[in-house]
PDB file of N, CA and C in Angstrom:
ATOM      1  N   UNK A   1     117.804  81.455  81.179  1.00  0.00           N
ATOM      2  CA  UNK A   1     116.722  82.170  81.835  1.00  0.00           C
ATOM      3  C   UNK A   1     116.739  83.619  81.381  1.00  0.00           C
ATOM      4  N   UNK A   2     115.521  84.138  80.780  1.00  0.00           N
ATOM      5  CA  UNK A   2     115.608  85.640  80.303  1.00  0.00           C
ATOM      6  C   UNK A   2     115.046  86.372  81.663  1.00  0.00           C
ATOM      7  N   UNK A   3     115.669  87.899  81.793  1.00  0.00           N
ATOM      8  CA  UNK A   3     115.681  88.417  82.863  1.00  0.00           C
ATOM      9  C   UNK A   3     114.357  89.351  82.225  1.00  0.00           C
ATOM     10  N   UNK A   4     113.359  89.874  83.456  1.00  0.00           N
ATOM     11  CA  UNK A   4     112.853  90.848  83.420  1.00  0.00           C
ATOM     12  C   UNK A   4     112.814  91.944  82.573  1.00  0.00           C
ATOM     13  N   UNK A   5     112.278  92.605  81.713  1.00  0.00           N
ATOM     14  CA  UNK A   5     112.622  93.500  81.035  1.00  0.00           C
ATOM     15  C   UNK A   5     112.353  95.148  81.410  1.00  0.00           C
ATOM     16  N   UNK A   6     111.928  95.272  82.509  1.00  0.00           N
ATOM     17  CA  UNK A   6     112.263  96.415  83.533  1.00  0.00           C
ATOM     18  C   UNK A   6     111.032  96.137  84.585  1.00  0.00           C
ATOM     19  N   UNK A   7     111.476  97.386  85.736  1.00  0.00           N
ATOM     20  CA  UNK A   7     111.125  97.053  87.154  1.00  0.00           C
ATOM     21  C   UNK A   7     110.775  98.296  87.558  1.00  0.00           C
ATOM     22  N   UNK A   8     109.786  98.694  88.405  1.00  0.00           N
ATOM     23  CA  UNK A   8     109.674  99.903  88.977  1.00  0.00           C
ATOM     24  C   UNK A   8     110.686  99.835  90.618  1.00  0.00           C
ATOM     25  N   UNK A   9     111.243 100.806  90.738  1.00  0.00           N
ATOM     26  CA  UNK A   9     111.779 101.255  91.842  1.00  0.00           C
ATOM     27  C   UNK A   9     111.515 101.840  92.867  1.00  0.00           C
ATOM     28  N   UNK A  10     110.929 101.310  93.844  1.00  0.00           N
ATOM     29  CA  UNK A  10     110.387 102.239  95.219  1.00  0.00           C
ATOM     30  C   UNK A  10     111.335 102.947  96.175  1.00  0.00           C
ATOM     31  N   UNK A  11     111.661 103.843  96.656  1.00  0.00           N
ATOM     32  CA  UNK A  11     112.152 104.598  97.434  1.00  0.00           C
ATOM     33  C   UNK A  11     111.548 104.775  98.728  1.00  0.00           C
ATOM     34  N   UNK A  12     112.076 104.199 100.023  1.00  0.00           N
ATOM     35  CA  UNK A  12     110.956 104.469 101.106  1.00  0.00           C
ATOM     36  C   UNK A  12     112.123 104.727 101.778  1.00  0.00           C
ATOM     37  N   UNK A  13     111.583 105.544 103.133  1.00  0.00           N
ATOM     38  CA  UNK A  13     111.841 106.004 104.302  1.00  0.00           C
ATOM     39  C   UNK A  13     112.194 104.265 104.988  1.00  0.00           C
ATOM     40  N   UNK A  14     113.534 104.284 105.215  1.00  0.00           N
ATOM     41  CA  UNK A  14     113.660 103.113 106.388  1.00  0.00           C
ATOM     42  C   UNK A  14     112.751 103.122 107.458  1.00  0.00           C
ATOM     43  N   UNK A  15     112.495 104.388 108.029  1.00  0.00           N
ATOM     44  CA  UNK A  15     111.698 104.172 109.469  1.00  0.00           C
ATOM     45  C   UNK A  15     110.385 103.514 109.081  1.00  0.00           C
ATOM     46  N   UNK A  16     109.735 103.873 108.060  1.00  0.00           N
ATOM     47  CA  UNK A  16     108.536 103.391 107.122  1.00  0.00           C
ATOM     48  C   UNK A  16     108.556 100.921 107.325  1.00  0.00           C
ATOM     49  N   UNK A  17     109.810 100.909 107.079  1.00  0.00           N
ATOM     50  CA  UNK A  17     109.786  99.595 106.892  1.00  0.00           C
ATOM     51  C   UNK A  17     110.319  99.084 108.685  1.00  0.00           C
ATOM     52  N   UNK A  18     110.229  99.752 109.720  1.00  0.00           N
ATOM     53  CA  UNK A  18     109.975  99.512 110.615  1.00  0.00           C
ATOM     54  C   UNK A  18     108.639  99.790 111.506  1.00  0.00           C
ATOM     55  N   UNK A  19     108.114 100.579 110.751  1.00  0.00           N
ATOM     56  CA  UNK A  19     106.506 100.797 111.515  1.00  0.00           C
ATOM     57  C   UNK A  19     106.018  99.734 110.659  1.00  0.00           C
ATOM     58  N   UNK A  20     106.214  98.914 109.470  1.00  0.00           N
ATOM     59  CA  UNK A  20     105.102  98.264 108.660  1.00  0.00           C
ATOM     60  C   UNK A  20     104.488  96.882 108.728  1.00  0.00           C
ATOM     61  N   UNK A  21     105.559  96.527 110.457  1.00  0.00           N
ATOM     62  CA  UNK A  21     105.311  94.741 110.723  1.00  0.00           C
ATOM     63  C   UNK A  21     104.562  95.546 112.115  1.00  0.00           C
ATOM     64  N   UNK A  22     104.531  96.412 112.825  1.00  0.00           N
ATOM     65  CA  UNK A  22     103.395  96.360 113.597  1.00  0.00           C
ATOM     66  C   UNK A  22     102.344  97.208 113.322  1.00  0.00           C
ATOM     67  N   UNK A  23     102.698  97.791 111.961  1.00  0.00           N
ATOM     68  CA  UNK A  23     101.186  98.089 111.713  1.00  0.00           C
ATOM     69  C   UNK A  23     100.520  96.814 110.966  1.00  0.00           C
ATOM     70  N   UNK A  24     100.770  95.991 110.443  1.00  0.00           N
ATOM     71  CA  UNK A  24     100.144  95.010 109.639  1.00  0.00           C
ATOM     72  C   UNK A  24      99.519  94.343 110.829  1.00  0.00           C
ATOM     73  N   UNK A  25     100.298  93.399 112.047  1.00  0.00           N
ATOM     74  CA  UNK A  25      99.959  93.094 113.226  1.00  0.00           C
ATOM     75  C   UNK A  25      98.821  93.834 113.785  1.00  0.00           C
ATOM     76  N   UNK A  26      98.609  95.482 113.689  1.00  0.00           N
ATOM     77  CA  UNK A  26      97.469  95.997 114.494  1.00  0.00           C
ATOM     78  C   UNK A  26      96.124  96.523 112.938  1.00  0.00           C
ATOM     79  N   UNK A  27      96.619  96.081 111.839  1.00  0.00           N
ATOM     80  CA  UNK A  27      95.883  96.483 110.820  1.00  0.00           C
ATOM     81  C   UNK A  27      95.083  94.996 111.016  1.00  0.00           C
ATOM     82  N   UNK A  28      95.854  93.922 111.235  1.00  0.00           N
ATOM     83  CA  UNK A  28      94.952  92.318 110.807  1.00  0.00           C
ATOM     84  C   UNK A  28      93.886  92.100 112.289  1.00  0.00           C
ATOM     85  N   UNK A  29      94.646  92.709 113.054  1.00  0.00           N
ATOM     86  CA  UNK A  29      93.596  92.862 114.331  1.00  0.00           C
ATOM     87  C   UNK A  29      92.123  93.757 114.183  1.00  0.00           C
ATOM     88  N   UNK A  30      92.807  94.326 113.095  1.00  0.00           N
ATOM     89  CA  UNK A  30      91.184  95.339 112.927  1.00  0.00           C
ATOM     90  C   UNK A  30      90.622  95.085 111.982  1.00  0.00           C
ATOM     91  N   UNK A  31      90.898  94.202 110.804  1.00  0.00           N
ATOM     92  CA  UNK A  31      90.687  94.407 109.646  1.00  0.00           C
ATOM     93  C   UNK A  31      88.748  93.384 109.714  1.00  0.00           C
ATOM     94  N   UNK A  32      89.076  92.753 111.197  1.00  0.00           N
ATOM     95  CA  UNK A  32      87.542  91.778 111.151  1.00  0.00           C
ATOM     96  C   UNK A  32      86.256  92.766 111.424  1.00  0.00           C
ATOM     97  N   UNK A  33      86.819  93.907 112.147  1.00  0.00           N
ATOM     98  CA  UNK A  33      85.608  94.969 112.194  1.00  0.00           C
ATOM     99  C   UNK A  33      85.624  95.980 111.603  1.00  0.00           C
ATOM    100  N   UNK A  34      86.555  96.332 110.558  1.00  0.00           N
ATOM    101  CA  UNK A  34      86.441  96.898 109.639  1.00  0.00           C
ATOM    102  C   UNK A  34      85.664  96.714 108.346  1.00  0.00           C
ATOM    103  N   UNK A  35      84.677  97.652 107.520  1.00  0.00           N
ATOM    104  CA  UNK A  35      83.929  97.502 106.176  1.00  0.00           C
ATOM    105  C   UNK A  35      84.704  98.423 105.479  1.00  0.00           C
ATOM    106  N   UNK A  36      85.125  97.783 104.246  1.00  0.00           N
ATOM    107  CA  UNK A  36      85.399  98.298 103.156  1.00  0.00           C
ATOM    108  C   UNK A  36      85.366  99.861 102.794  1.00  0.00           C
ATOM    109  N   UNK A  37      83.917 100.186 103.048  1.00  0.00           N
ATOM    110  CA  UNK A  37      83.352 102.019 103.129  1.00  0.00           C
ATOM    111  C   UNK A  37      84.009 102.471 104.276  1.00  0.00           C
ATOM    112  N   UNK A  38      85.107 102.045 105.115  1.00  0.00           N
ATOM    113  CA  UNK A  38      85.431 102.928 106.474  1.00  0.00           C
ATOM    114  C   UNK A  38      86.561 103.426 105.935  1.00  0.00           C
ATOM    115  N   UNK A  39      86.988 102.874 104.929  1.00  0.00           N
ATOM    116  CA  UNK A  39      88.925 102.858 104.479  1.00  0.00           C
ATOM    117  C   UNK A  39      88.894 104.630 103.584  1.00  0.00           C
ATOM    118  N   UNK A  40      89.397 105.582 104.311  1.00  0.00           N
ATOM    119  CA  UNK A  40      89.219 106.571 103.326  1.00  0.00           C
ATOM    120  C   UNK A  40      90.731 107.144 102.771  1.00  0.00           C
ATOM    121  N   UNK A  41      90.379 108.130 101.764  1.00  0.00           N
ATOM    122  CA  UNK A  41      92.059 108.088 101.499  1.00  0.00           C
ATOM    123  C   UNK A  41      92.879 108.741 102.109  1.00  0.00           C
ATOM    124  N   UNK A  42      92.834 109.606 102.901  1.00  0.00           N
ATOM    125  CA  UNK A  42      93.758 109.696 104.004  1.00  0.00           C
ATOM    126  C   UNK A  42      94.643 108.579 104.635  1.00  0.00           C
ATOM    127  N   UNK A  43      94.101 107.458 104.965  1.00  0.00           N
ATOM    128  CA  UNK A  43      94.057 106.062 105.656  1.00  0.00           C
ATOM    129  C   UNK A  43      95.525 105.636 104.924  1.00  0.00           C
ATOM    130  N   UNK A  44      95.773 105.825 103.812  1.00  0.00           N
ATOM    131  CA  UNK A  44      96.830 105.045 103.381  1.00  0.00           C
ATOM    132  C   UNK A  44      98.210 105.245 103.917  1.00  0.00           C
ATOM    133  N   UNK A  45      98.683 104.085 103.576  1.00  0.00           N
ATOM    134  CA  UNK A  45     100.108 103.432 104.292  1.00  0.00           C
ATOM    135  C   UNK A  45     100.978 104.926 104.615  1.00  0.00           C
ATOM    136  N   UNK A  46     101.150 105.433 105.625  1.00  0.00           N
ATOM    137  CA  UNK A  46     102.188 106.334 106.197  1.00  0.00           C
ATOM    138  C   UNK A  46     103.589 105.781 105.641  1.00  0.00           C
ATOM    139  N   UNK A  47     104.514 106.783 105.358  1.00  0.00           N
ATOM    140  CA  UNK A  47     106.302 106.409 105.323  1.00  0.00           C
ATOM    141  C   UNK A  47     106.149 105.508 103.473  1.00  0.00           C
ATOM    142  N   UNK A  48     104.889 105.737 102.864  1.00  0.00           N
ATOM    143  CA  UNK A  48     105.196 104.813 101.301  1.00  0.00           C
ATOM    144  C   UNK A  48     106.084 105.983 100.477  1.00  0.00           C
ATOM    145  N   UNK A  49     106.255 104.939  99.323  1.00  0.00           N
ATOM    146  CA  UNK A  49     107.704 105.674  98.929  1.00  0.00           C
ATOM    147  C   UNK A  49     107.478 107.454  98.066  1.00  0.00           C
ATOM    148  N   UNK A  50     108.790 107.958  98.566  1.00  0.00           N
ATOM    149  CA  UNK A  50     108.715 109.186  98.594  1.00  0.00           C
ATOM    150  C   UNK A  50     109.576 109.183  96.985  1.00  0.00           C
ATOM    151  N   UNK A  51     109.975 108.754  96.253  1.00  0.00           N
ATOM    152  CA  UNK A  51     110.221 108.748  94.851  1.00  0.00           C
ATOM    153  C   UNK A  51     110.235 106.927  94.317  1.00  0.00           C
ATOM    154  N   UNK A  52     109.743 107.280  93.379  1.00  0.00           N
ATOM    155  CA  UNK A  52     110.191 105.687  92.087  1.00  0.00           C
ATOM    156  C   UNK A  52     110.074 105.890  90.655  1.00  0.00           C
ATOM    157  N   UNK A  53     110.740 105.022  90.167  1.00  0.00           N
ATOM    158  CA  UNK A  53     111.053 105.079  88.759  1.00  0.00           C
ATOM    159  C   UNK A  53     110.965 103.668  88.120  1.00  0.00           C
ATOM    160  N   UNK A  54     111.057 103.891  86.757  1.00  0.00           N
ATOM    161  CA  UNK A  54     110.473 102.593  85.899  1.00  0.00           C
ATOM    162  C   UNK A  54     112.040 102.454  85.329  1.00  0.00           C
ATOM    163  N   UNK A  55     112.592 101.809  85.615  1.00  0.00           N
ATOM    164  CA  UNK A  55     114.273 101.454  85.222  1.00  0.00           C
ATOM    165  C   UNK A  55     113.923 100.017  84.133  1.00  0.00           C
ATOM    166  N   UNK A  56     114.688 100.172  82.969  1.00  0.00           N
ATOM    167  CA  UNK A  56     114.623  99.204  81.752  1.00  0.00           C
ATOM    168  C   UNK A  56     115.969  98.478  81.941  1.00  0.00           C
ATOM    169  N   UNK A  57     115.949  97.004  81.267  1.00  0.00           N
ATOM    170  CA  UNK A  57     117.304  96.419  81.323  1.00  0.00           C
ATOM    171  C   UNK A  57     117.959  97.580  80.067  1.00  0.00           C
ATOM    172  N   UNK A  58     119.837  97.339  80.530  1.00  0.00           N
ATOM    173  CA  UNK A  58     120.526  97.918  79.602  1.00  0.00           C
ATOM    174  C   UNK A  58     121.090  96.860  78.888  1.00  0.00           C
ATOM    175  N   UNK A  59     120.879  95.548  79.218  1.00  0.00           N
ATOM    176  CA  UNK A  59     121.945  95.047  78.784  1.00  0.00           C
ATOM    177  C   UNK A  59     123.153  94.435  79.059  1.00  0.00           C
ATOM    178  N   UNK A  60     123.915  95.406  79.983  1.00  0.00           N
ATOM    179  CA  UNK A  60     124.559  95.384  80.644  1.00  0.00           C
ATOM    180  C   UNK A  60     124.675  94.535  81.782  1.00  0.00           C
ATOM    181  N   UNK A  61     126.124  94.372  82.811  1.00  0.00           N
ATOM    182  CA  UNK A  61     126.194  93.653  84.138  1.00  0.00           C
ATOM    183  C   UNK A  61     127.096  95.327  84.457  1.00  0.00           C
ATOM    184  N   UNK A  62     126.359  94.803  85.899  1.00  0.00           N
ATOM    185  CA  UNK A  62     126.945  95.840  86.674  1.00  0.00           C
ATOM    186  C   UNK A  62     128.286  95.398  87.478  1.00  0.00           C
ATOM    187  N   UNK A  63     128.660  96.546  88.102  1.00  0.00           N
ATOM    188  CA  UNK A  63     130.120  95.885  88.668  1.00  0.00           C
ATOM    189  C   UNK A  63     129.963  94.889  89.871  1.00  0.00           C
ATOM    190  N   UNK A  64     128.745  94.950  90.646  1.00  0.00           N
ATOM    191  CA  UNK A  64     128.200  93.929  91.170  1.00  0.00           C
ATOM    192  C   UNK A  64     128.093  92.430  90.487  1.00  0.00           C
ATOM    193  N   UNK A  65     128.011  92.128  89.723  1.00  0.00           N
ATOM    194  CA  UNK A  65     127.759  91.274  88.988  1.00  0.00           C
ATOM    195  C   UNK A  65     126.310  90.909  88.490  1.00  0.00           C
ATOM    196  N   UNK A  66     125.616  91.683  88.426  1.00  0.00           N
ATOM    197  CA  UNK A  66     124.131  91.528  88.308  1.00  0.00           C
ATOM    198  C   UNK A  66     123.626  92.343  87.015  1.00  0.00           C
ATOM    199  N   UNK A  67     122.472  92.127  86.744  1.00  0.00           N
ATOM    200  CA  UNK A  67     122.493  93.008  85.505  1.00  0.00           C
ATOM    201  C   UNK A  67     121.738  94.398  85.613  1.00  0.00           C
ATOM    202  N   UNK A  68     122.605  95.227  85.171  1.00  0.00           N
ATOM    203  CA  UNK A  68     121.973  96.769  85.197  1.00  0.00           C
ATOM    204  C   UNK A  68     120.567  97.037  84.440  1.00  0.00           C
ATOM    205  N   UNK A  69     120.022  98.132  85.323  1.00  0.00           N
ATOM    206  CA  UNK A  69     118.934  98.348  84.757  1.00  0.00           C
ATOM    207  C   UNK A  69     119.229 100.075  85.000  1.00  0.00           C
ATOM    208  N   UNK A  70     118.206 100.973  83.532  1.00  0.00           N
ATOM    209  CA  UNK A  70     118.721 102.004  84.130  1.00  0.00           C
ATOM    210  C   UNK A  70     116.893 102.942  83.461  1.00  0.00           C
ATOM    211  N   UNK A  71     117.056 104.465  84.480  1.00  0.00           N
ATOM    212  CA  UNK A  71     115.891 105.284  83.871  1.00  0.00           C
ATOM    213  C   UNK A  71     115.516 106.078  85.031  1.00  0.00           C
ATOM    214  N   UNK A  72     114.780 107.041  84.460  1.00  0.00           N
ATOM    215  CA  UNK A  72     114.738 108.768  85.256  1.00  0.00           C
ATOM    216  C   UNK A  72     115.774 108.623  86.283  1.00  0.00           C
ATOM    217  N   UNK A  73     116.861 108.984  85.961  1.00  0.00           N
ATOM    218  CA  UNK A  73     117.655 109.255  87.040  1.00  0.00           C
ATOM    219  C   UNK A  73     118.252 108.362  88.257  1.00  0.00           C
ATOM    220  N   UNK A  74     117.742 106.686  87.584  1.00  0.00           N
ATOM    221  CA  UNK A  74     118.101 105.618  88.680  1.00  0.00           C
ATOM    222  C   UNK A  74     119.145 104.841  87.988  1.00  0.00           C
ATOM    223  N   UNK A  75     120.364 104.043  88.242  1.00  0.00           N
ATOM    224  CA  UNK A  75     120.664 102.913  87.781  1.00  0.00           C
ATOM    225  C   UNK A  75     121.185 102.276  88.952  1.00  0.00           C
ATOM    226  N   UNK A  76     120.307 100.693  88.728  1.00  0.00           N
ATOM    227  CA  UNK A  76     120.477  99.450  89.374  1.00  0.00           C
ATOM    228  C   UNK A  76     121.164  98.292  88.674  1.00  0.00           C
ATOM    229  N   UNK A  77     121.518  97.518  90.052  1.00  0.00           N
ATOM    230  CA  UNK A  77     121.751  96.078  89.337  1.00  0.00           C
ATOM    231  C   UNK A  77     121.200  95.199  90.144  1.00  0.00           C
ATOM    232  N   UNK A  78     120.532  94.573  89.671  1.00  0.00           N
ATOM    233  CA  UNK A  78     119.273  93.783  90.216  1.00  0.00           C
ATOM    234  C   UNK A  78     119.474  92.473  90.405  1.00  0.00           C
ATOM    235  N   UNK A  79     119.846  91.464  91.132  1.00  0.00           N
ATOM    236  CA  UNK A  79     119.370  90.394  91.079  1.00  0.00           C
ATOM    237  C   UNK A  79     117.792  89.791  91.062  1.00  0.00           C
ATOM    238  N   UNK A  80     117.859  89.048  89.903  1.00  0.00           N
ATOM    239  CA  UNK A  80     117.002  89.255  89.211  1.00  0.00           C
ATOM    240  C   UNK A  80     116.114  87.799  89.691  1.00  0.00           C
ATOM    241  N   UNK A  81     117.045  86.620  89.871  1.00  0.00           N
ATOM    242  CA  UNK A  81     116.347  85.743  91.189  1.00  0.00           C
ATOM    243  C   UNK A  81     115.740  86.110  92.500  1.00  0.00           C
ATOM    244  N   UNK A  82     116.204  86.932  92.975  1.00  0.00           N
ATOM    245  CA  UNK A  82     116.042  87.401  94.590  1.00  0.00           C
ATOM    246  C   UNK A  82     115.378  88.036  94.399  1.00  0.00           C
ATOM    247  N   UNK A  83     115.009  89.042  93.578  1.00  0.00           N
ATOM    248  CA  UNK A  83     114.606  90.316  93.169  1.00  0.00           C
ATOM    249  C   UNK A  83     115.067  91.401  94.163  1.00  0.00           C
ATOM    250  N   UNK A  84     116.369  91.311  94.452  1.00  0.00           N
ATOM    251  CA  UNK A  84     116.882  92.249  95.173  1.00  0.00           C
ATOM    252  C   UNK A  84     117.957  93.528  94.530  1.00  0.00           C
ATOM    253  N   UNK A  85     117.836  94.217  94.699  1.00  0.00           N
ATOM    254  CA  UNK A  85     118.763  95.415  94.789  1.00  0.00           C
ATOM    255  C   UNK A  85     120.325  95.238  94.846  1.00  0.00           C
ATOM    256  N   UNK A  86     120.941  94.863  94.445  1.00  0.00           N
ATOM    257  CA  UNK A  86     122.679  94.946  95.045  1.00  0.00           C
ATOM    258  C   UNK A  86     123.293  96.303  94.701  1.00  0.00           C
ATOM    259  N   UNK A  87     122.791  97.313  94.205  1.00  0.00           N
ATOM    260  CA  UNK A  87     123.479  98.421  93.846  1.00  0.00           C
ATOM    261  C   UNK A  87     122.330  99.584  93.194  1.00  0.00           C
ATOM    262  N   UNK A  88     122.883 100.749  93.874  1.00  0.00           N
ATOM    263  CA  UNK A  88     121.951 101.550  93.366  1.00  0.00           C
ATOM    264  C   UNK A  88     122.293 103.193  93.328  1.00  0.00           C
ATOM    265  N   UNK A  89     122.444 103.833  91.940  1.00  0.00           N
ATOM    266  CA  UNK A  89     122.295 104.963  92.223  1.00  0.00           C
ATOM    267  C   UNK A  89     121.400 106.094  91.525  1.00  0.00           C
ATOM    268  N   UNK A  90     121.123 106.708  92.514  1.00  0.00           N
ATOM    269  CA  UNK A  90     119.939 108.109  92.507  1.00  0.00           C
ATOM    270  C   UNK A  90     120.875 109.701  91.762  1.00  0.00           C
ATOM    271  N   UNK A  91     120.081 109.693  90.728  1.00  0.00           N
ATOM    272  CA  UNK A  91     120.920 110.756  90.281  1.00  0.00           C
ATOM    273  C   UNK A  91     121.942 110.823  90.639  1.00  0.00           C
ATOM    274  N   UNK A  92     122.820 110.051  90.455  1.00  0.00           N
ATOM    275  CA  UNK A  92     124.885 110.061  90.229  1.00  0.00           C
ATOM    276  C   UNK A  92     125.236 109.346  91.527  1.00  0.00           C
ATOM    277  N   UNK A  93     124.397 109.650  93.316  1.00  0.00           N
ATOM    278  CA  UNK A  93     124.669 109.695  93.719  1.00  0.00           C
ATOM    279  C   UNK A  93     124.082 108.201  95.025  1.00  0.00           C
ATOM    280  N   UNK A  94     124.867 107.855  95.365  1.00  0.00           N
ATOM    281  CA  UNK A  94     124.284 105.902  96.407  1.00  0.00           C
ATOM    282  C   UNK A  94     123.590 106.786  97.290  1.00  0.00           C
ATOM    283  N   UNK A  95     122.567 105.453  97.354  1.00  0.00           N
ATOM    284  CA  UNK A  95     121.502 106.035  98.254  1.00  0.00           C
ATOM    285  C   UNK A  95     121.697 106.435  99.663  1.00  0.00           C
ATOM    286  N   UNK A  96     120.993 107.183 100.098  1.00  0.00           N
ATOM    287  CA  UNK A  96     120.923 107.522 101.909  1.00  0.00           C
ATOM    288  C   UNK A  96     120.990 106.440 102.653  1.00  0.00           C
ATOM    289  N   UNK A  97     121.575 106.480 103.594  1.00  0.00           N
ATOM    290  CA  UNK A  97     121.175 105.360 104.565  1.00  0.00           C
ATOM    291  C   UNK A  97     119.512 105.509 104.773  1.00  0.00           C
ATOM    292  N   UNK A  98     119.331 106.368 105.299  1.00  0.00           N
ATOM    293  CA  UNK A  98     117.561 106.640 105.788  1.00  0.00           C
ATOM    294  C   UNK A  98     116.583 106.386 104.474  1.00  0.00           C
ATOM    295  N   UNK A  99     116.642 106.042 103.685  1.00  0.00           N
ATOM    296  CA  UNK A  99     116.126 105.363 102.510  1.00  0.00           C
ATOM    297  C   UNK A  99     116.811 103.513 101.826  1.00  0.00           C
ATOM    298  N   UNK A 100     115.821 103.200 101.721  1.00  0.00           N
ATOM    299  CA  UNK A 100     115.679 101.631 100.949  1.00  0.00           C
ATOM    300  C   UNK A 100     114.850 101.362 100.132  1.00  0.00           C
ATOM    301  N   UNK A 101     115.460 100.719  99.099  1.00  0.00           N
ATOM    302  CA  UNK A 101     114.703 100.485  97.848  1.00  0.00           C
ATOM    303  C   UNK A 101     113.543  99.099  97.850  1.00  0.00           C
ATOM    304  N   UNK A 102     112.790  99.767  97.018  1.00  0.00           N
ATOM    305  CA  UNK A 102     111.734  98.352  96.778  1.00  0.00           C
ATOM    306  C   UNK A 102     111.536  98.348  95.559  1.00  0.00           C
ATOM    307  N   UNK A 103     111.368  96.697  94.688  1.00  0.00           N
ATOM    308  CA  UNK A 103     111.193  96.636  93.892  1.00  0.00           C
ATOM    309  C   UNK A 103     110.007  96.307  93.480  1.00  0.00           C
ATOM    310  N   UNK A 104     108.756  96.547  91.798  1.00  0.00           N
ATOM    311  CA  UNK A 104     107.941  95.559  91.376  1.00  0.00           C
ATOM    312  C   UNK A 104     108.492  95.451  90.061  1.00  0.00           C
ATOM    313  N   UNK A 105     108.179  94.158  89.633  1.00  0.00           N
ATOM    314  CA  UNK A 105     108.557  93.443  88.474  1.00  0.00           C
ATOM    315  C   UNK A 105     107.347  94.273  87.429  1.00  0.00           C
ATOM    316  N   UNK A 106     107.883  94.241  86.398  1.00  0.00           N
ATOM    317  CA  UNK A 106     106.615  95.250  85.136  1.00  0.00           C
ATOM    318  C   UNK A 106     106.575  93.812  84.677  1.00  0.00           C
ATOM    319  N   UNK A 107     104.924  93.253  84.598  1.00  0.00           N
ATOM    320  CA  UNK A 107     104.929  92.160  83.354  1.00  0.00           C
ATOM    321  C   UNK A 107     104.425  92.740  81.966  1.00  0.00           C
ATOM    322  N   UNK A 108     105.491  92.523  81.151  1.00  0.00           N
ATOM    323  CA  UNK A 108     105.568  93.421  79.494  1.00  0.00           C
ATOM    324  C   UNK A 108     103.932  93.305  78.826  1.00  0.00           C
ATOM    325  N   UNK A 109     103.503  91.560  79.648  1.00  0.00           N
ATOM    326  CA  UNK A 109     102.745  91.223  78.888  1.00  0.00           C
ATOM    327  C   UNK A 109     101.039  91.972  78.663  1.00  0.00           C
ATOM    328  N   UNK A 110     101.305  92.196  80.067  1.00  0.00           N
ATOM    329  CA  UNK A 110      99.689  92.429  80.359  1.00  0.00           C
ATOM    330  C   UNK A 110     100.080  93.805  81.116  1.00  0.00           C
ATOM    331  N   UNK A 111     101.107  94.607  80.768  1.00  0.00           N
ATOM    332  CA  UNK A 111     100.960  96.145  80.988  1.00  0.00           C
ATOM    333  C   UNK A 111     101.080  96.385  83.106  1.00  0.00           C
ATOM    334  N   UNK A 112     101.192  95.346  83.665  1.00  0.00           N
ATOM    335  CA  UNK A 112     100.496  95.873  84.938  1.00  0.00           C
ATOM    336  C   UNK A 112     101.774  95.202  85.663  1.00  0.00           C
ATOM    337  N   UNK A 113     101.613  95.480  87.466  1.00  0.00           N
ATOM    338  CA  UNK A 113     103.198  95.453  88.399  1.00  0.00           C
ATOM    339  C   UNK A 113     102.662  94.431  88.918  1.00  0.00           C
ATOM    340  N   UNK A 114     103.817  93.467  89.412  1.00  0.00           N
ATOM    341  CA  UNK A 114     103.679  92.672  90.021  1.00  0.00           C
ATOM    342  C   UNK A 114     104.345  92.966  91.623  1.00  0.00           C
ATOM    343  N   UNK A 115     104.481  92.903  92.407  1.00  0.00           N
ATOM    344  CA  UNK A 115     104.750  93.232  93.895  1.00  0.00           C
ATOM    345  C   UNK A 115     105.718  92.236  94.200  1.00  0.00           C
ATOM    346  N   UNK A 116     107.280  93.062  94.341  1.00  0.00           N
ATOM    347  CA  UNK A 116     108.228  91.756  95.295  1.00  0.00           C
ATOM    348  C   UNK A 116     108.641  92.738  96.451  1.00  0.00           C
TER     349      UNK A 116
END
């Protein structure tokens, strides 16, 4: 199985991924009397991520056992089934507790992110 050949990295506010199951809950409640022209850009998702980066495979396995990915100042090791995170550091340094990572998959092919 060939792995991904890089991933963008989201950075969010933890509190962010606890407001985002009852705002979806009070967003799907509204979304039937809502039109399209009401959505302005202010409106967008509160707590979205406050840094990300486009991290490339190295090659490499990380000491996690997963394979590293690295770029602007991030290196991960990704499980690459799960598409989860097992390791991560931000300029030299492991992340905050009050921050969690999100990943999207880059498809090489067609230039554009896919959302995990």
């Amino acid at each position: 199985m060939s792995h991904p050949q890089s991933y963008e990295i989201l950075l969010v506010p933890s509190f962010a991924e606890d407001a985002t199951a009852d705002d979806a809950e009070r967003d799907a409640a509204e979304s039937d009397a809502a039109e399209p022209d009401d959505v302005e850009p202010d409106d967008v998702e509160p707590g979205g991520a406050i840094r990300s980066a486009v991290v490339s495979a190295t090659g490499e396995t990380g000491a996690s056992g997963y394979p590293r990915y690295s770029g602007e100042g991030i290196v991960a090791d990704i499980d690459t089934e799960t598409h989860t995170v097992e390791a991560l550091l931000v300029d030299g340094a492991e992340l905050s507790y009050s921050l969690s990572a999100r990943i999207r998959e880059r498809d090489a092919e067609a230039g554009s992110d896919a959302d995990r």
